[in-house]
N, C-alpha and C. Protein backbone atom coordinates (compact mmCIF):
# COMPACT_ATOMS: atom_id res chain seq x y z
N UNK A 1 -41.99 83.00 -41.21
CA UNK A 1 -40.68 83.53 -41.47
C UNK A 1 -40.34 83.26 -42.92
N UNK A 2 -39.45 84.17 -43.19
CA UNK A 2 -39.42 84.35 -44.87
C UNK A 2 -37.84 84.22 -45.48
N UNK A 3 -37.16 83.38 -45.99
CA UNK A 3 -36.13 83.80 -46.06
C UNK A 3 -35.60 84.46 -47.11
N UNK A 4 -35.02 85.69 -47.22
CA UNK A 4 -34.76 86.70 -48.30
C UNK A 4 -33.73 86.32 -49.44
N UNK A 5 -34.38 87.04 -50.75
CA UNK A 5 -33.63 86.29 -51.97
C UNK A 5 -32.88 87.46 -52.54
N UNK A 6 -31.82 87.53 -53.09
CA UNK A 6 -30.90 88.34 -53.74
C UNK A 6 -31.98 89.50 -54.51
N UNK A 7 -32.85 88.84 -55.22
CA UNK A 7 -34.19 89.51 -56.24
C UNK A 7 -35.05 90.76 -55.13
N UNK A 8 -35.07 89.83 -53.93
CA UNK A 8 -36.61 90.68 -53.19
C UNK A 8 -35.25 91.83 -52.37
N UNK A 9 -33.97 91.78 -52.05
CA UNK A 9 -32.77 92.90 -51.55
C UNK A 9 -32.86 93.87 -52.69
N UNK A 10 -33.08 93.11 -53.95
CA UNK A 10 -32.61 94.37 -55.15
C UNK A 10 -34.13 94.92 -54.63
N UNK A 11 -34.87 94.40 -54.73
CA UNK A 11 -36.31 95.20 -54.69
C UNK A 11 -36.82 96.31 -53.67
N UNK A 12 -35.92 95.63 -52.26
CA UNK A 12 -36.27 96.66 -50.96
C UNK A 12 -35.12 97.53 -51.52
N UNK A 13 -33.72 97.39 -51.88
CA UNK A 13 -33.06 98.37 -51.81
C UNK A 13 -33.94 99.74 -52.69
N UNK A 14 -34.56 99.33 -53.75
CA UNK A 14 -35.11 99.96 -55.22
C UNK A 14 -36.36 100.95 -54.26
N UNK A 15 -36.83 100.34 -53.33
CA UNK A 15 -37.77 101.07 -52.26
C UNK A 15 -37.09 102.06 -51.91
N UNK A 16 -35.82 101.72 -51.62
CA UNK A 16 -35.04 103.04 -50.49
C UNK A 16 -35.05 103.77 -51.07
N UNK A 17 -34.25 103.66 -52.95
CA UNK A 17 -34.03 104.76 -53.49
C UNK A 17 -34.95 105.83 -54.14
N UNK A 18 -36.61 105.47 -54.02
CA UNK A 18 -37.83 105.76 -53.90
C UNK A 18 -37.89 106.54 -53.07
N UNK A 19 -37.41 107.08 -51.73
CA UNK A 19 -37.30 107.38 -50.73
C UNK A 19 -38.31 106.82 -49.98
N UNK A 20 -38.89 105.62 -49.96
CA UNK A 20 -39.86 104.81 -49.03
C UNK A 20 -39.21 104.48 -47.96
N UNK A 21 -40.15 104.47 -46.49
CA UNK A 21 -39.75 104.58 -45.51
C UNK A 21 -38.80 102.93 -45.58
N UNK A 22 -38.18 102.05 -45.38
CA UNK A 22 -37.71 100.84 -44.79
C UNK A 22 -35.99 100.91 -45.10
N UNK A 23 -36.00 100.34 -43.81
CA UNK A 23 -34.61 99.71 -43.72
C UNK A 23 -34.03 98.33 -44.78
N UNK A 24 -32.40 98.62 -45.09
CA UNK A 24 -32.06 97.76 -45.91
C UNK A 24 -31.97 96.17 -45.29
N UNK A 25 -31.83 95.52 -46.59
CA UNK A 25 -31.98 93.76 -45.82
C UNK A 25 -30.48 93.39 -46.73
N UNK A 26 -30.66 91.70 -46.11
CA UNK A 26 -29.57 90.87 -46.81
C UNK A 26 -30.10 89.94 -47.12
N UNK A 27 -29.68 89.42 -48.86
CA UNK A 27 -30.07 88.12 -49.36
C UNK A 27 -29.38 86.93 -47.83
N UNK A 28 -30.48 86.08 -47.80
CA UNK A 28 -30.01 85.56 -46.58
C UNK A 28 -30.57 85.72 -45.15
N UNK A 29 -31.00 86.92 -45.33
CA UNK A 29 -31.63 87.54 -43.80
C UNK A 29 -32.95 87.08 -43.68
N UNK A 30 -33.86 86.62 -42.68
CA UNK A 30 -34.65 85.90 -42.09
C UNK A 30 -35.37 86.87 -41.57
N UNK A 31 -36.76 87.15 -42.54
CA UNK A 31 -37.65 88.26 -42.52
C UNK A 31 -39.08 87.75 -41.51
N UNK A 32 -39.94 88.59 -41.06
CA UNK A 32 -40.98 88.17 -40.02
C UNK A 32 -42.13 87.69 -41.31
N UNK A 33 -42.97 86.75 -41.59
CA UNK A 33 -44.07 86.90 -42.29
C UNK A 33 -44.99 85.73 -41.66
N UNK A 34 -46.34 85.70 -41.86
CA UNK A 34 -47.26 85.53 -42.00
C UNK A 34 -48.06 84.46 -43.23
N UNK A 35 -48.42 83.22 -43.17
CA UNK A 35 -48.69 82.48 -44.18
C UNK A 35 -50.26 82.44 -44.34
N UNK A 36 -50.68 83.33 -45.29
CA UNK A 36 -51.93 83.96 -45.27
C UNK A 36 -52.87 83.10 -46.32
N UNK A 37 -51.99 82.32 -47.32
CA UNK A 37 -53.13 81.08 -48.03
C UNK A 37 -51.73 80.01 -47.99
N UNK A 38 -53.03 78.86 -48.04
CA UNK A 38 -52.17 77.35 -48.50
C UNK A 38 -52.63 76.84 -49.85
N UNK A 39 -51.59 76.26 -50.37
CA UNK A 39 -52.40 75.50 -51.83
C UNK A 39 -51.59 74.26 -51.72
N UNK A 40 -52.27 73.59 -50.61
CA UNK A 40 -51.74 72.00 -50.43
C UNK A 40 -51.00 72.18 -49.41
N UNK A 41 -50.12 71.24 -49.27
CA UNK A 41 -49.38 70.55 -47.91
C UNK A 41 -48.15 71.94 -48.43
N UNK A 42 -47.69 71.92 -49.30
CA UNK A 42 -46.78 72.51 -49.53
C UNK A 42 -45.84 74.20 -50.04
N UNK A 43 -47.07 74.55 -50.87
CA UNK A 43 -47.47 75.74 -51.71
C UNK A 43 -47.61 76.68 -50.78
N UNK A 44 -47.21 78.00 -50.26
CA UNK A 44 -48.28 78.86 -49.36
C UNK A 44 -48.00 80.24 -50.06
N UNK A 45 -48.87 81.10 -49.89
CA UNK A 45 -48.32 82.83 -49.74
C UNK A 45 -48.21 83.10 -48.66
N UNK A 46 -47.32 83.94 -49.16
CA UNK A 46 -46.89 84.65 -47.32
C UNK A 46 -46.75 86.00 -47.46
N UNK A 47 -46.88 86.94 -46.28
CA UNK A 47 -47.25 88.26 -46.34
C UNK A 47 -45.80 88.45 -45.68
N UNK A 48 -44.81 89.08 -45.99
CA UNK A 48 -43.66 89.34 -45.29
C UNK A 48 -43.58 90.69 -45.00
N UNK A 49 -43.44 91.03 -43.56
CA UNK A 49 -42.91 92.24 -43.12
C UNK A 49 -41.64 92.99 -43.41
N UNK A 50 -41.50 94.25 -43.85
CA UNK A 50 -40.19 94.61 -43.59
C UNK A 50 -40.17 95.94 -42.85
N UNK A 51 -38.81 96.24 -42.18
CA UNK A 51 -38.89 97.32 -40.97
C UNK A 51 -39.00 98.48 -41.77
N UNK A 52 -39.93 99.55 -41.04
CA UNK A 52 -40.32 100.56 -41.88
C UNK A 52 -40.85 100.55 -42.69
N UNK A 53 -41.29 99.74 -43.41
CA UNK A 53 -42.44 99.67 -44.54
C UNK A 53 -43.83 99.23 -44.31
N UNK A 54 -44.84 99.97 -44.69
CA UNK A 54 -46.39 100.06 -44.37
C UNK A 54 -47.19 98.47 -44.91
N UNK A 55 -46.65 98.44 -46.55
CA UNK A 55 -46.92 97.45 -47.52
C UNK A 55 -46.01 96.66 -46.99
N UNK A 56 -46.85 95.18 -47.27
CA UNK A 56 -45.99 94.37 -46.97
C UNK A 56 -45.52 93.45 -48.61
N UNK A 57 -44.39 92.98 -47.97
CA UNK A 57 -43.97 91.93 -49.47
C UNK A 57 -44.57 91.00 -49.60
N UNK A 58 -45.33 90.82 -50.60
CA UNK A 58 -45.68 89.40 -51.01
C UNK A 58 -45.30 88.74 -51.81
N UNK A 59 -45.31 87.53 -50.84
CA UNK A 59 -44.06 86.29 -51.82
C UNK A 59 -45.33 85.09 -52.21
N UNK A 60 -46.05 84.56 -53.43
CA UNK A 60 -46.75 83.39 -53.68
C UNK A 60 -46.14 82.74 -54.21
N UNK A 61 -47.16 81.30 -53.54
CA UNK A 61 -46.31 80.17 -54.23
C UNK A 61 -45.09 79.35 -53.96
N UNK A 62 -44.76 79.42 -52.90
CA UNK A 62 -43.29 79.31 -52.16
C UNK A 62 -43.56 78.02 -51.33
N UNK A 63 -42.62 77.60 -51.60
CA UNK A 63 -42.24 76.35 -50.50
C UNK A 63 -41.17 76.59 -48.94
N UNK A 64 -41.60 75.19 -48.29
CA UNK A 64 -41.10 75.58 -46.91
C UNK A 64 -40.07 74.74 -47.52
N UNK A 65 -38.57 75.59 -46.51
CA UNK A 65 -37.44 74.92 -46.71
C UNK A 65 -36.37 75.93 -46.24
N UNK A 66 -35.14 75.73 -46.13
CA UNK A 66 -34.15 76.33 -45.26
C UNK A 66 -32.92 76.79 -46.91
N UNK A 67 -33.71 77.67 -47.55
CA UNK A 67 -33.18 78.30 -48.63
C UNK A 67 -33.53 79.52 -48.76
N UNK A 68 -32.78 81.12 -49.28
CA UNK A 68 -33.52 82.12 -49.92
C UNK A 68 -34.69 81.76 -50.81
N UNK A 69 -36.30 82.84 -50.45
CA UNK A 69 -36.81 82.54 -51.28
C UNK A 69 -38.23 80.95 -50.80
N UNK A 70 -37.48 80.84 -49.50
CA UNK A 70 -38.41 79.75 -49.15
C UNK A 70 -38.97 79.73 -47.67
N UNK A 71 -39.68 79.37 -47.18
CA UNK A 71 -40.30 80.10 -45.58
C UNK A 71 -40.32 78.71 -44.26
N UNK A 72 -39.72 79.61 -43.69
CA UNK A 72 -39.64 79.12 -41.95
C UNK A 72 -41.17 78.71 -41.76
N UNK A 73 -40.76 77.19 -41.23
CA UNK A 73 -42.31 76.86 -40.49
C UNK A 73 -42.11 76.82 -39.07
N UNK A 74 -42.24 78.15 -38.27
CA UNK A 74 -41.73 78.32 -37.41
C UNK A 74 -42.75 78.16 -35.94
C-alpha cells in the first residue's frame, strides 16, 4: 500500500488531461501497490496501482511509515 503525495495527484490528474484511461486520486488516499525491490530493512520500490491505468506508478526509494509518499506494510 502506497500512500499518495500532493506531487504523484498533480501527476495522475496531468494523466487525465492526456486523456489516459484512470480515475482521479487524493493527496492522502491509500493506493494498492506491490513492493517489488528492497534496499535494506528500510528502502523499497513499489509498483503502485491506479484505477484505470495499464502503467503502473513507480515510487523508488521510499520508506515505510504512515505519511504521503511513504508505504503501508500491510
Amino acid at each position: 500500500m502506497y500512500i499518495c503525495t500532493e506531487e504523484d495527484k498533480q501527476y495522475i490528474d496531468k494523466l487525465r488531461e492526456d486523456n489516459k484511461p484512470v480515475n482521479p486520486v487524493m493527496a492522502g488516499q491509500i493506493l494498492p501497490g506491490i513492493v517489488v525491490a528492497e534496499w535494506g530493512e528500510t528502502c523499497k520500490n513499489v509498483s503502485v496501482f491506479l484505477d484505470g491505468q495499464i502503467e503502473p506508478l513507480w515510487k523508488t526509494s521510499i520508506s515505510e511509515g504512515n505519511i504521503p509518499g511513504s508505504y503501508l506494510n500491510v
